[in-house]
PDB file of N, CA and C in Angstrom:
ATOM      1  N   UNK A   1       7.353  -7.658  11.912  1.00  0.00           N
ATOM      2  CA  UNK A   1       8.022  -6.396  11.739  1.00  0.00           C
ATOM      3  C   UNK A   1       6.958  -5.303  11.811  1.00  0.00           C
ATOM      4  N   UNK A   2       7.068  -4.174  12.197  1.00  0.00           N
ATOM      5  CA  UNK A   2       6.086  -3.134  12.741  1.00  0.00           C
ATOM      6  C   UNK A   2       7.132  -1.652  11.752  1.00  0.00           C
ATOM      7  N   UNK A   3       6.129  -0.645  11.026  1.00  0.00           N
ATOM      8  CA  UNK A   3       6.642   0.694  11.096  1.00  0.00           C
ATOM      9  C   UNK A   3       5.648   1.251  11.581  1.00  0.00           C
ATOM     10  N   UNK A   4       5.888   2.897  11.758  1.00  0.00           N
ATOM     11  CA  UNK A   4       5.349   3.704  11.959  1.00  0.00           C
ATOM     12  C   UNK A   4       5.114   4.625  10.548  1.00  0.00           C
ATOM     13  N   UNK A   5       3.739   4.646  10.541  1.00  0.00           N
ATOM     14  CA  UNK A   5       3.215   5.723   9.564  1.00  0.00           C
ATOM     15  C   UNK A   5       2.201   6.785   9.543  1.00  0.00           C
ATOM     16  N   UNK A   6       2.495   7.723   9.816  1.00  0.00           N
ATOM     17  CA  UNK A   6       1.571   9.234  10.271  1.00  0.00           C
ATOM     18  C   UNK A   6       1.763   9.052  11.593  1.00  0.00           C
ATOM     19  N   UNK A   7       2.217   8.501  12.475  1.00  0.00           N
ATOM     20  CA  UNK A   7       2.008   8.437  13.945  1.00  0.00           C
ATOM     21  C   UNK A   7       1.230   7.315  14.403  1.00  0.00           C
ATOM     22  N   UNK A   8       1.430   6.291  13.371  1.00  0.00           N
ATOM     23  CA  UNK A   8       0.102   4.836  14.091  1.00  0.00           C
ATOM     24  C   UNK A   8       1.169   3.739  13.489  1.00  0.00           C
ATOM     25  N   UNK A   9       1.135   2.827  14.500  1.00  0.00           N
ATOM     26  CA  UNK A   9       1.954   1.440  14.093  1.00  0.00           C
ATOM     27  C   UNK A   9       1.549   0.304  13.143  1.00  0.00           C
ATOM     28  N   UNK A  10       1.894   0.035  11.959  1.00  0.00           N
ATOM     29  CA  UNK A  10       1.071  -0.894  11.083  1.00  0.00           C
ATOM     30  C   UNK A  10       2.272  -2.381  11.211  1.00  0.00           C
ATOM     31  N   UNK A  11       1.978  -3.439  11.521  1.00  0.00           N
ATOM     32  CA  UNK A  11       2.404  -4.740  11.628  1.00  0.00           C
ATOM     33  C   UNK A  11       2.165  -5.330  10.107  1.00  0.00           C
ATOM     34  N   UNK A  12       3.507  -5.129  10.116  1.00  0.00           N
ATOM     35  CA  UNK A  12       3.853  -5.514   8.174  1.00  0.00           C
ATOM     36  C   UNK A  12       4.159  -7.482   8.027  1.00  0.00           C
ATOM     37  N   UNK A  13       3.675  -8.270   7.798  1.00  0.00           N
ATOM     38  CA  UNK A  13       3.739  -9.681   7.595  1.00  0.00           C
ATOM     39  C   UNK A  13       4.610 -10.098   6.381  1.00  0.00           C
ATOM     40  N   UNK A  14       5.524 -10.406   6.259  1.00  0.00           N
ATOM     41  CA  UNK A  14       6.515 -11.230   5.288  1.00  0.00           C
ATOM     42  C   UNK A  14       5.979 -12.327   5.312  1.00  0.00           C
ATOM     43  N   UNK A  15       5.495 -12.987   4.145  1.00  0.00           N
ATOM     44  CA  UNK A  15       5.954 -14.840   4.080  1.00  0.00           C
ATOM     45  C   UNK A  15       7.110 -14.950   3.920  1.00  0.00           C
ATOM     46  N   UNK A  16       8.076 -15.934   3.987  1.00  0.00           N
ATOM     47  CA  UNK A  16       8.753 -16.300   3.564  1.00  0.00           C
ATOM     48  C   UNK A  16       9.698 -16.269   1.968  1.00  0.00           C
ATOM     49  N   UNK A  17       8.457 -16.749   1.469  1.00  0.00           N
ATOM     50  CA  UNK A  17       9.093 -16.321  -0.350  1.00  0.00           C
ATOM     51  C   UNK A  17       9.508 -14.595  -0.377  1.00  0.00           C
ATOM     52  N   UNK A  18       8.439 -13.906   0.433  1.00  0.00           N
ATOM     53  CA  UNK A  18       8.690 -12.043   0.457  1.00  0.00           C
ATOM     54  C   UNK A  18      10.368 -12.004   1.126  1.00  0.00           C
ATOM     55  N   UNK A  19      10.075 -12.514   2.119  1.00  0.00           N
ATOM     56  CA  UNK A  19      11.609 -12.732   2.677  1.00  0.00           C
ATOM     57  C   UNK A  19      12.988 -12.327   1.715  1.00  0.00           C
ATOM     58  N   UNK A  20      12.983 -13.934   0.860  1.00  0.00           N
ATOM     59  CA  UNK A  20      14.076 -14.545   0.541  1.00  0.00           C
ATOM     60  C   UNK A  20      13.769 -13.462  -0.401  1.00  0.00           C
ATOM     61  N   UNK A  21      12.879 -12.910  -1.351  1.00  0.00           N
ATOM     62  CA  UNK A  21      12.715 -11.940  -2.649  1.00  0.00           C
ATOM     63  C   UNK A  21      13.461 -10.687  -2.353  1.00  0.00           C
ATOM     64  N   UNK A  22      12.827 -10.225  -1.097  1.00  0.00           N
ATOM     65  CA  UNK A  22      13.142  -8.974  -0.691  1.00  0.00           C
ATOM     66  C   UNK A  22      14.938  -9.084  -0.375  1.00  0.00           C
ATOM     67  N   UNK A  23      15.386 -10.418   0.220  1.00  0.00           N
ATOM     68  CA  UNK A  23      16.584 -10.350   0.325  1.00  0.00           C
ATOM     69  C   UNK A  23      17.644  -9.577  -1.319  1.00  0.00           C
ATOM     70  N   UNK A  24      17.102 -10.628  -2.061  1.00  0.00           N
ATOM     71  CA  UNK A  24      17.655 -10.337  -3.259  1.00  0.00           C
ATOM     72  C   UNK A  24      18.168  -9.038  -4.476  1.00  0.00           C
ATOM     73  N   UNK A  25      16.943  -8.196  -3.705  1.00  0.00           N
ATOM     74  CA  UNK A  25      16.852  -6.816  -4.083  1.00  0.00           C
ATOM     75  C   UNK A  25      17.774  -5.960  -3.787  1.00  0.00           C
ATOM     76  N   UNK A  26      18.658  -5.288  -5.085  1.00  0.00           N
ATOM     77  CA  UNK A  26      19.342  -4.099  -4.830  1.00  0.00           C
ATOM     78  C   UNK A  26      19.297  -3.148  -4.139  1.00  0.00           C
ATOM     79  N   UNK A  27      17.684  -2.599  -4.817  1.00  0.00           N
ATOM     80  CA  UNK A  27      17.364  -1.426  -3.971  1.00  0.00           C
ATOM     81  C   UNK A  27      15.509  -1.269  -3.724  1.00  0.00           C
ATOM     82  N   UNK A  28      15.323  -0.541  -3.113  1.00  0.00           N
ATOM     83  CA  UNK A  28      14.310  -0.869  -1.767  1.00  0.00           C
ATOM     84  C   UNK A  28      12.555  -1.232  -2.832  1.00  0.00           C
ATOM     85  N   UNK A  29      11.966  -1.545  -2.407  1.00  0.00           N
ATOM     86  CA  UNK A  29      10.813  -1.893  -3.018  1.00  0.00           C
ATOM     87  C   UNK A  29       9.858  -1.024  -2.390  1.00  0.00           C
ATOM     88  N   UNK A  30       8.989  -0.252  -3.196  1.00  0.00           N
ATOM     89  CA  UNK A  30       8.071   0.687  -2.583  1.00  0.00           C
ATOM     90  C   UNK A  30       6.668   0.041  -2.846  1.00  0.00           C
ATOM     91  N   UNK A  31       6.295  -0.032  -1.248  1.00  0.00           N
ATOM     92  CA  UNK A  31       4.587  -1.009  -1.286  1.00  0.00           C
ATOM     93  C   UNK A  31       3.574   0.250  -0.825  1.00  0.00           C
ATOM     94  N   UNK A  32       2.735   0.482  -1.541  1.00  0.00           N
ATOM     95  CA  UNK A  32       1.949   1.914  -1.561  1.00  0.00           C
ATOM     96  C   UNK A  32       0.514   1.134  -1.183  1.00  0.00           C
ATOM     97  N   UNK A  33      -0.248   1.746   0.363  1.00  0.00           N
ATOM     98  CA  UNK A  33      -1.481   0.792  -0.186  1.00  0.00           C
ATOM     99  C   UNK A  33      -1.924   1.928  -0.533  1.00  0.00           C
ATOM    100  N   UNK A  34      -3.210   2.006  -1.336  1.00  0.00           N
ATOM    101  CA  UNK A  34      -4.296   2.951  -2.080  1.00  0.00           C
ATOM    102  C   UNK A  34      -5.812   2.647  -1.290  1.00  0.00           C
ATOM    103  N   UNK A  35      -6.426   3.691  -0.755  1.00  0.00           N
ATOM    104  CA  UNK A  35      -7.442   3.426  -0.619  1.00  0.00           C
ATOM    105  C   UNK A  35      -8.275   4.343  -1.479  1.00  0.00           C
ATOM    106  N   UNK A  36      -9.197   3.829  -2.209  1.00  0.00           N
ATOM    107  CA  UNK A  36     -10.189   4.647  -3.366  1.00  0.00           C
ATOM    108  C   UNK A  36     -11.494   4.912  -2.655  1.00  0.00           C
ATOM    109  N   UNK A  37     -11.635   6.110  -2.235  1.00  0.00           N
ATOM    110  CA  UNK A  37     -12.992   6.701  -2.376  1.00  0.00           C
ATOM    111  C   UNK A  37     -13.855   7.078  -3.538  1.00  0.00           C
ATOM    112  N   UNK A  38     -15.198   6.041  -3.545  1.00  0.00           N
ATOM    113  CA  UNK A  38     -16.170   6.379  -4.568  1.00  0.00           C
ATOM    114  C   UNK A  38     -17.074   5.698  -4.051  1.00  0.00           C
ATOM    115  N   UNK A  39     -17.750   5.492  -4.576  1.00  0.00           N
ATOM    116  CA  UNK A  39     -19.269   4.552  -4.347  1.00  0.00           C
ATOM    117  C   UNK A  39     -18.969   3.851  -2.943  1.00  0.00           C
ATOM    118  N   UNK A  40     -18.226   2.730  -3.475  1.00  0.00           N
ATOM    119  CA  UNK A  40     -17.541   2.151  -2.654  1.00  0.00           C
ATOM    120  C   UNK A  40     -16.839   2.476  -2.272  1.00  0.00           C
ATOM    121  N   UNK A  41     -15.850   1.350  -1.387  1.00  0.00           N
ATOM    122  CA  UNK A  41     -14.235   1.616  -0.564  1.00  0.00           C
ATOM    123  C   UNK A  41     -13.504   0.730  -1.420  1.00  0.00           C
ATOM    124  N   UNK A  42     -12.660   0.830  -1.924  1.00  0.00           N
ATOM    125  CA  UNK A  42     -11.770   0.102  -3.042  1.00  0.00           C
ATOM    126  C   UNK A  42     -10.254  -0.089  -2.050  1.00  0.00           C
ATOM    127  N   UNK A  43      -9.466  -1.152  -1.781  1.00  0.00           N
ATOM    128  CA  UNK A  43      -8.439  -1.205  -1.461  1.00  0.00           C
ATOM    129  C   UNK A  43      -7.093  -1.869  -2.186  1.00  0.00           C
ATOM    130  N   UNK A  44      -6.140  -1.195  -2.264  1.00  0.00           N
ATOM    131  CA  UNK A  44      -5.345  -2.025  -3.018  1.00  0.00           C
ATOM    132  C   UNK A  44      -3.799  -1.757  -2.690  1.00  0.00           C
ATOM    133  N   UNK A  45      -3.258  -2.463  -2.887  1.00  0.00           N
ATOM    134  CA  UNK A  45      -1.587  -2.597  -2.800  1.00  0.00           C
ATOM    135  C   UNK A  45      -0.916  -2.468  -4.092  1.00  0.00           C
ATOM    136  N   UNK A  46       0.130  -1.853  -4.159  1.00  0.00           N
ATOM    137  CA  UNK A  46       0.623  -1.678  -5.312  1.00  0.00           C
ATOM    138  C   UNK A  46       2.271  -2.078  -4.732  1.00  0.00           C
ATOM    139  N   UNK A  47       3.110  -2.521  -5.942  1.00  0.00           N
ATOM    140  CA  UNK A  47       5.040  -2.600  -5.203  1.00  0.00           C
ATOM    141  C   UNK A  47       5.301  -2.548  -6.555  1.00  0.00           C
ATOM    142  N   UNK A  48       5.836  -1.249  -6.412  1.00  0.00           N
ATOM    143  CA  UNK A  48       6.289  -0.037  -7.251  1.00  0.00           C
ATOM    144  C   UNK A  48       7.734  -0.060  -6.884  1.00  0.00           C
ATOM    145  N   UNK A  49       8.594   0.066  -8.396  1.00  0.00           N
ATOM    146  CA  UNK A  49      10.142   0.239  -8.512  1.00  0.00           C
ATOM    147  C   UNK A  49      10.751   1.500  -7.950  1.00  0.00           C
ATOM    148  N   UNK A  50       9.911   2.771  -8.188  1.00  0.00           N
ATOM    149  CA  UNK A  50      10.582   3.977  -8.039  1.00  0.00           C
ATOM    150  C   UNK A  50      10.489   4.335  -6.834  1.00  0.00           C
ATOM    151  N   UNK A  51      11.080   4.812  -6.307  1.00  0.00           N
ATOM    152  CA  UNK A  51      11.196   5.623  -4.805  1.00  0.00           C
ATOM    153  C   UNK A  51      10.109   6.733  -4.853  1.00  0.00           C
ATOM    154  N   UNK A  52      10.080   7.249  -4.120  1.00  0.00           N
ATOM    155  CA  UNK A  52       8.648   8.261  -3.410  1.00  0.00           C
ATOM    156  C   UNK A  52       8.709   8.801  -2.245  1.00  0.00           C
ATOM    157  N   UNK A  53       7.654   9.882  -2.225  1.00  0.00           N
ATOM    158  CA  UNK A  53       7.677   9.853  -0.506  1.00  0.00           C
ATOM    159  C   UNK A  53       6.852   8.740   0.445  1.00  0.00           C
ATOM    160  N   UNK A  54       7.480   8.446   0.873  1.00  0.00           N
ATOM    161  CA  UNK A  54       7.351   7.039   2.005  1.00  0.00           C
ATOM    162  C   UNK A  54       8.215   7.091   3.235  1.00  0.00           C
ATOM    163  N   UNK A  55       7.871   6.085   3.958  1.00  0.00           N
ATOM    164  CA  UNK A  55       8.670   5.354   5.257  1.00  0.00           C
ATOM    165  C   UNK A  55       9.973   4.256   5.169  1.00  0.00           C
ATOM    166  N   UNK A  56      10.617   4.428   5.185  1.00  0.00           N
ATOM    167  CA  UNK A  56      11.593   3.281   5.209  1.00  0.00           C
ATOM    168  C   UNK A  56      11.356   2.570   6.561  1.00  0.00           C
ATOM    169  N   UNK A  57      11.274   1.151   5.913  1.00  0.00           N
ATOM    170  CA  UNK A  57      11.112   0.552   7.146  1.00  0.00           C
ATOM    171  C   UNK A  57      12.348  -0.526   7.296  1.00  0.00           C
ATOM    172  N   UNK A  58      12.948  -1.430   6.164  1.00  0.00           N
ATOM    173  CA  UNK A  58      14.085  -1.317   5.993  1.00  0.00           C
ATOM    174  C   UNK A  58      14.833  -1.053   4.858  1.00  0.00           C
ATOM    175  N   UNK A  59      16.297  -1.726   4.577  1.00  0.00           N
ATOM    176  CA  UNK A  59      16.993  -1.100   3.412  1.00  0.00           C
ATOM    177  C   UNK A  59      16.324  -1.807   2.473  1.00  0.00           C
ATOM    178  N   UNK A  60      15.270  -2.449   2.190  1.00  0.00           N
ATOM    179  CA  UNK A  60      14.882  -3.297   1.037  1.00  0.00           C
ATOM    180  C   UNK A  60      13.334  -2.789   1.023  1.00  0.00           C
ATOM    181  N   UNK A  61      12.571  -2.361   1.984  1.00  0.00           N
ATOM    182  CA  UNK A  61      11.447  -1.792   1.625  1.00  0.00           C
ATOM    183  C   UNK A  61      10.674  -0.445   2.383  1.00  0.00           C
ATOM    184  N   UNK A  62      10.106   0.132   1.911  1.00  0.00           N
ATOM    185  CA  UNK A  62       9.660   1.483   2.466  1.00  0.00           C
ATOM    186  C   UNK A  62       8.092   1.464   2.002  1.00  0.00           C
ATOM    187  N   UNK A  63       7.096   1.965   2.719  1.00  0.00           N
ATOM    188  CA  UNK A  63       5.552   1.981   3.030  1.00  0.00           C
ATOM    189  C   UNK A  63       5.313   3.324   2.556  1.00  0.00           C
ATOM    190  N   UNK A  64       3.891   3.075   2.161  1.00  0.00           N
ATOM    191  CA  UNK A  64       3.119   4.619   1.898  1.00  0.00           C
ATOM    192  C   UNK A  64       1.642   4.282   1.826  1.00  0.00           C
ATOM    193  N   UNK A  65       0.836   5.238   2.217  1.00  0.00           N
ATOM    194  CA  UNK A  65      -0.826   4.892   2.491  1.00  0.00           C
ATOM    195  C   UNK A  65      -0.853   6.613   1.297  1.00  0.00           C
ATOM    196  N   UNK A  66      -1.810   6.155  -0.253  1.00  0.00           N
ATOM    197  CA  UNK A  66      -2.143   6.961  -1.108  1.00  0.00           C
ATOM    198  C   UNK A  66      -3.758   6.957  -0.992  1.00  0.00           C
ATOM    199  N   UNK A  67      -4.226   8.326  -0.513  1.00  0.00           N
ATOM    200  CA  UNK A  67      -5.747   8.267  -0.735  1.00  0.00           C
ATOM    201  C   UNK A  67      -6.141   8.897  -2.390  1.00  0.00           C
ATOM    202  N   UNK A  68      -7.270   8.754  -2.749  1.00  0.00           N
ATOM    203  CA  UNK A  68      -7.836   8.775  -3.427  1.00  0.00           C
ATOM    204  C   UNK A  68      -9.029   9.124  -3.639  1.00  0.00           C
ATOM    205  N   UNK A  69     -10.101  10.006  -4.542  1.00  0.00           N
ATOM    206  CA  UNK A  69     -11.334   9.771  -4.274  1.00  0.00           C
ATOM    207  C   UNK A  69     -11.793   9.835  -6.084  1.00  0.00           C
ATOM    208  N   UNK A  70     -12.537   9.009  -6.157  1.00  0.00           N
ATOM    209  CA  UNK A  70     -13.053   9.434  -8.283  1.00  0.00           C
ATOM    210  C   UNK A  70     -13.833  10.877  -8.385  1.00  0.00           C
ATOM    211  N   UNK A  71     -13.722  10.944  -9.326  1.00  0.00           N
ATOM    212  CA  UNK A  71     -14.250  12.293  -9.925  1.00  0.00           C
ATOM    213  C   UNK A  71     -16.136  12.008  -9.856  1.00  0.00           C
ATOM    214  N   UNK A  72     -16.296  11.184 -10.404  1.00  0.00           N
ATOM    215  CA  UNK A  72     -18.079  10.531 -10.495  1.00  0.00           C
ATOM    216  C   UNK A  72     -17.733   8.935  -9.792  1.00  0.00           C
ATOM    217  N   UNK A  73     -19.177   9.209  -9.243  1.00  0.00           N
ATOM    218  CA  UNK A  73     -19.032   7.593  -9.065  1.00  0.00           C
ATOM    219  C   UNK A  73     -19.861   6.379 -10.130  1.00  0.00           C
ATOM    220  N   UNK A  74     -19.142   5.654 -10.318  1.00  0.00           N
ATOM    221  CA  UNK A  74     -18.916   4.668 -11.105  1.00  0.00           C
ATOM    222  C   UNK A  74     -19.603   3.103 -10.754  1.00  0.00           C
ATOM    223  N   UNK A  75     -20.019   2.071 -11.314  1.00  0.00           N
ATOM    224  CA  UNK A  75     -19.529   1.116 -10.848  1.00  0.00           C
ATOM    225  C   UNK A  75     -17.993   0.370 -11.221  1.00  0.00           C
ATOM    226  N   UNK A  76     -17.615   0.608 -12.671  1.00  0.00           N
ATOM    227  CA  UNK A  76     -16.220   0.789 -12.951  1.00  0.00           C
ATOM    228  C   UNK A  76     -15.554   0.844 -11.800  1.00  0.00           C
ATOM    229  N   UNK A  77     -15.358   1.465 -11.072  1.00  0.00           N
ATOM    230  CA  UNK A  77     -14.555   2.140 -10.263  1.00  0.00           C
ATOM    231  C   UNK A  77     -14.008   1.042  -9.120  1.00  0.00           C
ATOM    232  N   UNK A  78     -14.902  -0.502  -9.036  1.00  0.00           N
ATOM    233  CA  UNK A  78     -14.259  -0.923  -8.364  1.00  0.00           C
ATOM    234  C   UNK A  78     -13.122  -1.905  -8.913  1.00  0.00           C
ATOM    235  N   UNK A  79     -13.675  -2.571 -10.135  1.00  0.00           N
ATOM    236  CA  UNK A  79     -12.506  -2.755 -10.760  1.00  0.00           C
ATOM    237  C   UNK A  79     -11.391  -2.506 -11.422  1.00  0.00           C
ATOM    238  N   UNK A  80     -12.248  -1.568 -12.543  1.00  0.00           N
ATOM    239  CA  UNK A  80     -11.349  -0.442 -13.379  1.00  0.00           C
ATOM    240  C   UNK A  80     -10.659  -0.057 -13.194  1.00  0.00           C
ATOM    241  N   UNK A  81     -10.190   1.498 -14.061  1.00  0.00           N
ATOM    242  CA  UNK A  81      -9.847   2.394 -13.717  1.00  0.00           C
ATOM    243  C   UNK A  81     -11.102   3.473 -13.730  1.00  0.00           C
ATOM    244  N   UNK A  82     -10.800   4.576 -13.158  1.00  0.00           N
ATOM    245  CA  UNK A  82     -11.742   5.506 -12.989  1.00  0.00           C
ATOM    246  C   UNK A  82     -10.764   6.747 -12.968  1.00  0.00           C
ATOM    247  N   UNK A  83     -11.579   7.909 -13.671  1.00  0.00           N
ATOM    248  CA  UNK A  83     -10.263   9.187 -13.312  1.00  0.00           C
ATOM    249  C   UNK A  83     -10.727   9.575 -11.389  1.00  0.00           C
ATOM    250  N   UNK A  84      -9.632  10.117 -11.400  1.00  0.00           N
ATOM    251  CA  UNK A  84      -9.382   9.956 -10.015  1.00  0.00           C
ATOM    252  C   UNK A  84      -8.575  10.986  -9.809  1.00  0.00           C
ATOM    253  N   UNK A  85      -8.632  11.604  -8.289  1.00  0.00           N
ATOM    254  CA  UNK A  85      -8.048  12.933  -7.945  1.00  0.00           C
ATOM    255  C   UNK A  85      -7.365  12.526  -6.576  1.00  0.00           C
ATOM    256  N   UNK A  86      -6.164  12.618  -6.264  1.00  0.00           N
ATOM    257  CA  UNK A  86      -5.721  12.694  -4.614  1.00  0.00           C
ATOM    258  C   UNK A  86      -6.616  13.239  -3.909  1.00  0.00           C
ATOM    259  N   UNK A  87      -6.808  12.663  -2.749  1.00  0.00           N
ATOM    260  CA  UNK A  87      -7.826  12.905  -1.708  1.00  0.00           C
ATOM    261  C   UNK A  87      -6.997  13.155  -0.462  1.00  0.00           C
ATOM    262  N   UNK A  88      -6.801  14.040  -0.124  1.00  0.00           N
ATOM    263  CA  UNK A  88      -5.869  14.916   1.051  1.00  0.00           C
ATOM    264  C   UNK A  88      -7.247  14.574   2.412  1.00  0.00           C
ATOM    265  N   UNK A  89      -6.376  13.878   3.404  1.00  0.00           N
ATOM    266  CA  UNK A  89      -7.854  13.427   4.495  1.00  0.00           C
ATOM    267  C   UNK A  89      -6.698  14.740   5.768  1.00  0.00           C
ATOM    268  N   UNK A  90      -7.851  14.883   6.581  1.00  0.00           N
ATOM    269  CA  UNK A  90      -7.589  16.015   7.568  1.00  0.00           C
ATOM    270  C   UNK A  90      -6.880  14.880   8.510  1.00  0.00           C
ATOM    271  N   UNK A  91      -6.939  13.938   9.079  1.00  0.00           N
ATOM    272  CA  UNK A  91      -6.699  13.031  10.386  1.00  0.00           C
ATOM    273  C   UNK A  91      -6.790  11.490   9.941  1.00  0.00           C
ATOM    274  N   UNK A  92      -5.183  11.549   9.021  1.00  0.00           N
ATOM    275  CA  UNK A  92      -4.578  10.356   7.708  1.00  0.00           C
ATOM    276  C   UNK A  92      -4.873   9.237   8.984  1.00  0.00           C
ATOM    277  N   UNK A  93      -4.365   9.502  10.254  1.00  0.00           N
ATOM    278  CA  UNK A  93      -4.150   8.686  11.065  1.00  0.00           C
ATOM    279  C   UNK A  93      -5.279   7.825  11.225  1.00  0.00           C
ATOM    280  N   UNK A  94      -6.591   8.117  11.464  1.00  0.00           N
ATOM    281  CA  UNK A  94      -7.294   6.982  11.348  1.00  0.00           C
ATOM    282  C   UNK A  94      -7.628   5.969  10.163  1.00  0.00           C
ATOM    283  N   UNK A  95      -6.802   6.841   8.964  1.00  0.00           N
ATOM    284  CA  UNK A  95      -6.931   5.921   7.876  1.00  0.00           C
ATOM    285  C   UNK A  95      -5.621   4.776   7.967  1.00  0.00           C
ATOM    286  N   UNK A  96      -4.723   4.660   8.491  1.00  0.00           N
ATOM    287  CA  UNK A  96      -3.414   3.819   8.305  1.00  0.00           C
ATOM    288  C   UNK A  96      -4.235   2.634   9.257  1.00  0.00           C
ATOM    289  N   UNK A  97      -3.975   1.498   8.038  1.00  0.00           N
ATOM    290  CA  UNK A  97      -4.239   0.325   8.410  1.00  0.00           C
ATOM    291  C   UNK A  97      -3.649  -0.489   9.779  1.00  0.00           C
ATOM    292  N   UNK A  98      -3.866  -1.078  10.149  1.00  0.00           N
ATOM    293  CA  UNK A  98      -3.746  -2.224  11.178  1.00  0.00           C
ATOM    294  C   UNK A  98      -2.780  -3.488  10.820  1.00  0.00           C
ATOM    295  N   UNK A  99      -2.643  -3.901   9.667  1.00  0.00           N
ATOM    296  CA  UNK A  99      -1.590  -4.152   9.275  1.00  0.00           C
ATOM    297  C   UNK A  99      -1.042  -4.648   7.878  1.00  0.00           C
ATOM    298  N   UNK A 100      -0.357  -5.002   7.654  1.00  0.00           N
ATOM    299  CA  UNK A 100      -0.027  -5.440   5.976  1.00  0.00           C
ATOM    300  C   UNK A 100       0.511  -6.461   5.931  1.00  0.00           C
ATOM    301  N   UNK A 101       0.027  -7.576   4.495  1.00  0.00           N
ATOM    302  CA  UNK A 101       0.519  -8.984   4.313  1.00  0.00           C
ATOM    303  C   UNK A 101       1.506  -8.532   3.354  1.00  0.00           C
ATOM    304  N   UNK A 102       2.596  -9.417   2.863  1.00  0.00           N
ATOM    305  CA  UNK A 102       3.007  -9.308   2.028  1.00  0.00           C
ATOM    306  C   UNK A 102       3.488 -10.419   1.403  1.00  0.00           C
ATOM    307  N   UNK A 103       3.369 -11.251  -0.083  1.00  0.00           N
ATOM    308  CA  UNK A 103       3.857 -12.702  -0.146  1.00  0.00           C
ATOM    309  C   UNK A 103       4.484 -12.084  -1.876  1.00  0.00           C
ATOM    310  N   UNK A 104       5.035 -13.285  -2.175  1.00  0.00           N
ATOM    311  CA  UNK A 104       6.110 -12.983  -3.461  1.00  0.00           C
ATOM    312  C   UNK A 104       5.817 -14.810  -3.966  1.00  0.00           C
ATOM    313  N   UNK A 105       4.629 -15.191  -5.099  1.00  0.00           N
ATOM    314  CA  UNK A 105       4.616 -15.925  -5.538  1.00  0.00           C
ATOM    315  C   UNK A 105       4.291 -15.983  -7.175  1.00  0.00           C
ATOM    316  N   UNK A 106       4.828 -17.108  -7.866  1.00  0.00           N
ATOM    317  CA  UNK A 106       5.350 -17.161  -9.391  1.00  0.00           C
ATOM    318  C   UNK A 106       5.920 -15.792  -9.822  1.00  0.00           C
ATOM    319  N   UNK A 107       6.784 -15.208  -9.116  1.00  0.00           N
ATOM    320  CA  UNK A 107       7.440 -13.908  -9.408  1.00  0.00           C
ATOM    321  C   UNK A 107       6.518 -12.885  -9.396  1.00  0.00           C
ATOM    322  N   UNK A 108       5.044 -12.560  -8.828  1.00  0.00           N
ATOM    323  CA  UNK A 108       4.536 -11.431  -8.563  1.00  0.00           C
ATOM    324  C   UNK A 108       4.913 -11.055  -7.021  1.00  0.00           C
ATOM    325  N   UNK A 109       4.695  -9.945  -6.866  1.00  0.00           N
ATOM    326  CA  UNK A 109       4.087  -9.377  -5.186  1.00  0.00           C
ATOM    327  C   UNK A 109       2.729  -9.323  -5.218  1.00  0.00           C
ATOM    328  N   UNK A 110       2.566  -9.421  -3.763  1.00  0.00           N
ATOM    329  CA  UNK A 110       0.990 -10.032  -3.871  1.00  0.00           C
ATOM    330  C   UNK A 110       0.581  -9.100  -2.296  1.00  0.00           C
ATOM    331  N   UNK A 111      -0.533  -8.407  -1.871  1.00  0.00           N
ATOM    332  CA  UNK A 111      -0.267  -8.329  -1.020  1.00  0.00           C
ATOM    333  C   UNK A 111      -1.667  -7.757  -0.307  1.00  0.00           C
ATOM    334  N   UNK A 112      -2.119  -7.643   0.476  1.00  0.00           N
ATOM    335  CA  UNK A 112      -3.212  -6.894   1.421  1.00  0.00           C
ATOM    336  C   UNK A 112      -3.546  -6.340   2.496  1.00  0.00           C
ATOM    337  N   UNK A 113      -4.031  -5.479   3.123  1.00  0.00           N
ATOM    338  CA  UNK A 113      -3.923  -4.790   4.293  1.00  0.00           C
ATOM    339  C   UNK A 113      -5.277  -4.942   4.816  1.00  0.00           C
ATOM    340  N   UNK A 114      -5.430  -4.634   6.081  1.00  0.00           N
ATOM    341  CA  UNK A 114      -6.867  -4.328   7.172  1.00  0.00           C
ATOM    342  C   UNK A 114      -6.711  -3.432   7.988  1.00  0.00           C
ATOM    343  N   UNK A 115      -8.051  -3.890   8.979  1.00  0.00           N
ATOM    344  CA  UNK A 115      -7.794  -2.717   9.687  1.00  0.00           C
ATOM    345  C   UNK A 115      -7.992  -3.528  11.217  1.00  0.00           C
TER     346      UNK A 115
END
């Protein structure tokens, strides 16, 4: 399955268990990846209950790419938490990943992106 986000195509991967999970769902599941600017590059997936601004890609789930950058850099910061400020990028488009996994095992979402 493929959406479009900012104008670049990201190839979204279901396992199976995501499948049958996602079938089950009332209403849509919001998968946000985060990329953290600090020291490092921090990446992460989040599948969040509440709606947002995002992509619908279908009636069960909708995409969003959240930048980020910390206030100081940390080593914290790659595990932690760190305070942290939205990071507004001029040309999002080269930041939207290449594509996204997504799996649903012992009742978590689980999930990772590249490039």
């Amino acid at each position: 399955m493929q959406a479009a986000l900012h104008g670049k195509t990201v190839e979204i991967r279901l396992s199976k268990a995501a499948e049958a999970a996602l079938a089950q769902r009332s209403s849509p599941l919001l998968v946000e990846m985060e990329l953290l600017f600090s020291c490092l590059l921090r990446k992460r997936v989040h599948f969040l209950e509440q709606a947002g601004e995002s992509v619908a890609v279908t009636d069960k789930l909708s995409l969003r790419l959240h930048t980020l950058m910390t206030r100081h850099c940390a080593a914290s910061s790659v595990h932690g938490e760190t305070p942290s400020d939205d990071f507004p990028i001029q040309n999002v488009q080269a930041f939207v990943p290449h594509w996204l996994n997504i799996d649903f095992r012992k009742g978590q979402w689980l999930g990772e992106f590249g490039y």
